[in-house]
N, C-alpha and C. Protein backbone atom coordinates (compact mmCIF):
# COMPACT_ATOMS: atom_id res chain seq x y z
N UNK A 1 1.22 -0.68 -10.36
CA UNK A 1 0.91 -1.72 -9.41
C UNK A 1 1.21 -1.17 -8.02
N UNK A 2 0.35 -1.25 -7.19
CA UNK A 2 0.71 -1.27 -5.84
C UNK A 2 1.36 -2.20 -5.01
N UNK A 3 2.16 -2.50 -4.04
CA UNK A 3 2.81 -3.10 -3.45
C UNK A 3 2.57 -2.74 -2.10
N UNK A 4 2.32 -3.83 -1.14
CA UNK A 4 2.35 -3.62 0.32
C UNK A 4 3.71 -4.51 0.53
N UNK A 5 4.27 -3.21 1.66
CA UNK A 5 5.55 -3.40 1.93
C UNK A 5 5.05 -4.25 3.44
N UNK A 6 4.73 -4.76 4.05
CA UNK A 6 4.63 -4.92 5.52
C UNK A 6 5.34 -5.03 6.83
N UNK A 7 6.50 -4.98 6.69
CA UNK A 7 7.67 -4.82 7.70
C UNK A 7 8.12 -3.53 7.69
N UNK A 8 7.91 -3.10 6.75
CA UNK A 8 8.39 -1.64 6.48
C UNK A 8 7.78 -0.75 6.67
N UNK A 9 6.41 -1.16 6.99
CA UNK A 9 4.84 0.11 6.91
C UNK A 9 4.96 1.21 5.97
N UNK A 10 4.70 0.36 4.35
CA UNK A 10 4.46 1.38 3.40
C UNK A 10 3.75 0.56 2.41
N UNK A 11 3.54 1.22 1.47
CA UNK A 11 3.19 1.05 0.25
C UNK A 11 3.50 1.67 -1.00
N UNK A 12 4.32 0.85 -1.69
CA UNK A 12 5.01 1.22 -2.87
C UNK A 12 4.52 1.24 -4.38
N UNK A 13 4.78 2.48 -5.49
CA UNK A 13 4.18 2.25 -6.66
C UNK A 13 4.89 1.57 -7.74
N UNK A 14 4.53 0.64 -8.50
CA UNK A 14 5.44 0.57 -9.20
C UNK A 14 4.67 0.92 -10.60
N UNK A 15 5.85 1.31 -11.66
CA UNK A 15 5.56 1.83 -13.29
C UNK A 15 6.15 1.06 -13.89
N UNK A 16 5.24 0.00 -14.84
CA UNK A 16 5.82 -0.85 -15.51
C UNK A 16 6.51 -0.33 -16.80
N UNK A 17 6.01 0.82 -17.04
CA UNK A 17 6.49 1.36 -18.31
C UNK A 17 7.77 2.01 -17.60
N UNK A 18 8.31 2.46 -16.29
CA UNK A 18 9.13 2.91 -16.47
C UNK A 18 9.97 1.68 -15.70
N UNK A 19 9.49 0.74 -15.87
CA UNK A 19 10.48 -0.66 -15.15
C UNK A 19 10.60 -0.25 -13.46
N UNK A 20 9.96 0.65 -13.06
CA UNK A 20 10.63 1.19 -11.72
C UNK A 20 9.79 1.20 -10.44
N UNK A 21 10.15 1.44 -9.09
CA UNK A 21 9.23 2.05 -8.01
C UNK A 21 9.45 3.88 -8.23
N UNK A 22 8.00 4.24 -8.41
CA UNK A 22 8.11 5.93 -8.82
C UNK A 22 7.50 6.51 -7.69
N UNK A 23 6.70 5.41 -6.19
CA UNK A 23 6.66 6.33 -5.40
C UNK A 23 6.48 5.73 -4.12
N UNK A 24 6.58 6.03 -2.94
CA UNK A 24 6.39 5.15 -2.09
C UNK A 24 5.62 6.13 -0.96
N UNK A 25 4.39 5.58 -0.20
CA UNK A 25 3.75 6.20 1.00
C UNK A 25 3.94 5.49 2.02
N UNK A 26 5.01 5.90 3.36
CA UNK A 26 4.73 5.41 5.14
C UNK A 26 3.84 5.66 5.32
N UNK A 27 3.22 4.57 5.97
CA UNK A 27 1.73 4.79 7.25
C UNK A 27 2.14 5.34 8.36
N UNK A 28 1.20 6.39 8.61
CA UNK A 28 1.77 7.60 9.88
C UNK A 28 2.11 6.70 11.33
N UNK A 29 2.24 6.45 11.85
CA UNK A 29 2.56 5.87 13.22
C UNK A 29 2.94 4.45 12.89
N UNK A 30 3.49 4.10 11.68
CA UNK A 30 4.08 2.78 11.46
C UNK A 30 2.83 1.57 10.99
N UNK A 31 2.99 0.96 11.14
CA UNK A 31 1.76 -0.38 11.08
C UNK A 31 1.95 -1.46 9.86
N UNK A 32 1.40 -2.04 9.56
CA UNK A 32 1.74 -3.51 8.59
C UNK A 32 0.33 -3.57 7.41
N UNK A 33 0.81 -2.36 6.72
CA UNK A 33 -0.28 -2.85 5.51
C UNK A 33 -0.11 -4.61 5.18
N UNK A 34 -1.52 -4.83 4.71
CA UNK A 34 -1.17 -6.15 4.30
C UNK A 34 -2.33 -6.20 3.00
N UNK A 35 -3.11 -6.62 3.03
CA UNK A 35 -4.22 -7.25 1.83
C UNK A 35 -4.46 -5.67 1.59
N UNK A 36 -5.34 -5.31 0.48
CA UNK A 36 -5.61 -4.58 0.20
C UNK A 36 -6.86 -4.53 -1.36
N UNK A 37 -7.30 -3.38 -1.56
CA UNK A 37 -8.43 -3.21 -2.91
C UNK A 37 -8.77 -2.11 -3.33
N UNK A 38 -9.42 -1.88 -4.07
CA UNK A 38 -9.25 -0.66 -4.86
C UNK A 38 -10.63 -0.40 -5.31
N UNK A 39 -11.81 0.74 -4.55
CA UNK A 39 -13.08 0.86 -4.97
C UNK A 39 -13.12 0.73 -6.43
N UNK A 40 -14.34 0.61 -6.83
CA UNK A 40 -15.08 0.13 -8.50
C UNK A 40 -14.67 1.33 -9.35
N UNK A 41 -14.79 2.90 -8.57
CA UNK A 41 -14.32 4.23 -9.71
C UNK A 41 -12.75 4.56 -9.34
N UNK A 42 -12.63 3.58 -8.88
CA UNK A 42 -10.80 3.45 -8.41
C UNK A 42 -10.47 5.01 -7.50
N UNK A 43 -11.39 5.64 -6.76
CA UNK A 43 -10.58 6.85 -5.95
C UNK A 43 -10.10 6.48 -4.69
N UNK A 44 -10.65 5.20 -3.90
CA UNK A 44 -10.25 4.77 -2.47
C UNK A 44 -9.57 3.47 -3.17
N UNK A 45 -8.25 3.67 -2.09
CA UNK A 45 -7.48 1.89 -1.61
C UNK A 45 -7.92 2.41 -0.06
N UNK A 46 -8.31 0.38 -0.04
CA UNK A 46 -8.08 0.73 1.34
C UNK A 46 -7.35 -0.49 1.72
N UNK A 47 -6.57 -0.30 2.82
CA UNK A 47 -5.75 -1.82 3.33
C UNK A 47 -5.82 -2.15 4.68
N UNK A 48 -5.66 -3.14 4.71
CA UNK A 48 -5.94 -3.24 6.15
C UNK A 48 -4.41 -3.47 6.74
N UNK A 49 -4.31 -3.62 8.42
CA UNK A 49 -3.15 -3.99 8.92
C UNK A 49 -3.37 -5.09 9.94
N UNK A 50 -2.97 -6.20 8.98
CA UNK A 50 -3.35 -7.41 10.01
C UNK A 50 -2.77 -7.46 11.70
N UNK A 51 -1.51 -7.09 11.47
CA UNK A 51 -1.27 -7.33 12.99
C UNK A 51 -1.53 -6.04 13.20
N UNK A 52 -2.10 -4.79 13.21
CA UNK A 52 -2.33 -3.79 13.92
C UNK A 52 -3.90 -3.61 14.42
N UNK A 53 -4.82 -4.48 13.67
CA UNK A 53 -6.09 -4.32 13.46
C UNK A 53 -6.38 -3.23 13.14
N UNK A 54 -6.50 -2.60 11.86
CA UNK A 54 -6.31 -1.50 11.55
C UNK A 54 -7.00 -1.71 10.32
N UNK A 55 -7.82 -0.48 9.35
CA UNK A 55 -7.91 -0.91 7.95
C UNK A 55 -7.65 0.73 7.55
């Protein structure tokens, strides 16, 4: 599962099989992931950053 952190400017993985967060990515110059999706052959997320206007 993915997780948008938004105060934190990241996005976190979580592994349900391993009960855990196994990885976490900062957005380079900070910003507020928020909503987010995942193309149809699943190789792009993209998210946007509401208060940064950003995607």
């Amino acid at each position: 599962m993915l997780i948008t952190n938004r105060h934190e400017g990241s996005i976190s993985v979580w592994d349900f099989a391993a009960n855990a967060l196994v990885h976490k990515w900062f957005i380079p110059g900070g910003g507020s992931p928020d909503m987010g999706n995942i193309t149809a052959d699943s190789r792009v997320l993209w998210v946007s950053g509401r208060y940064n206007n950003e995607v």
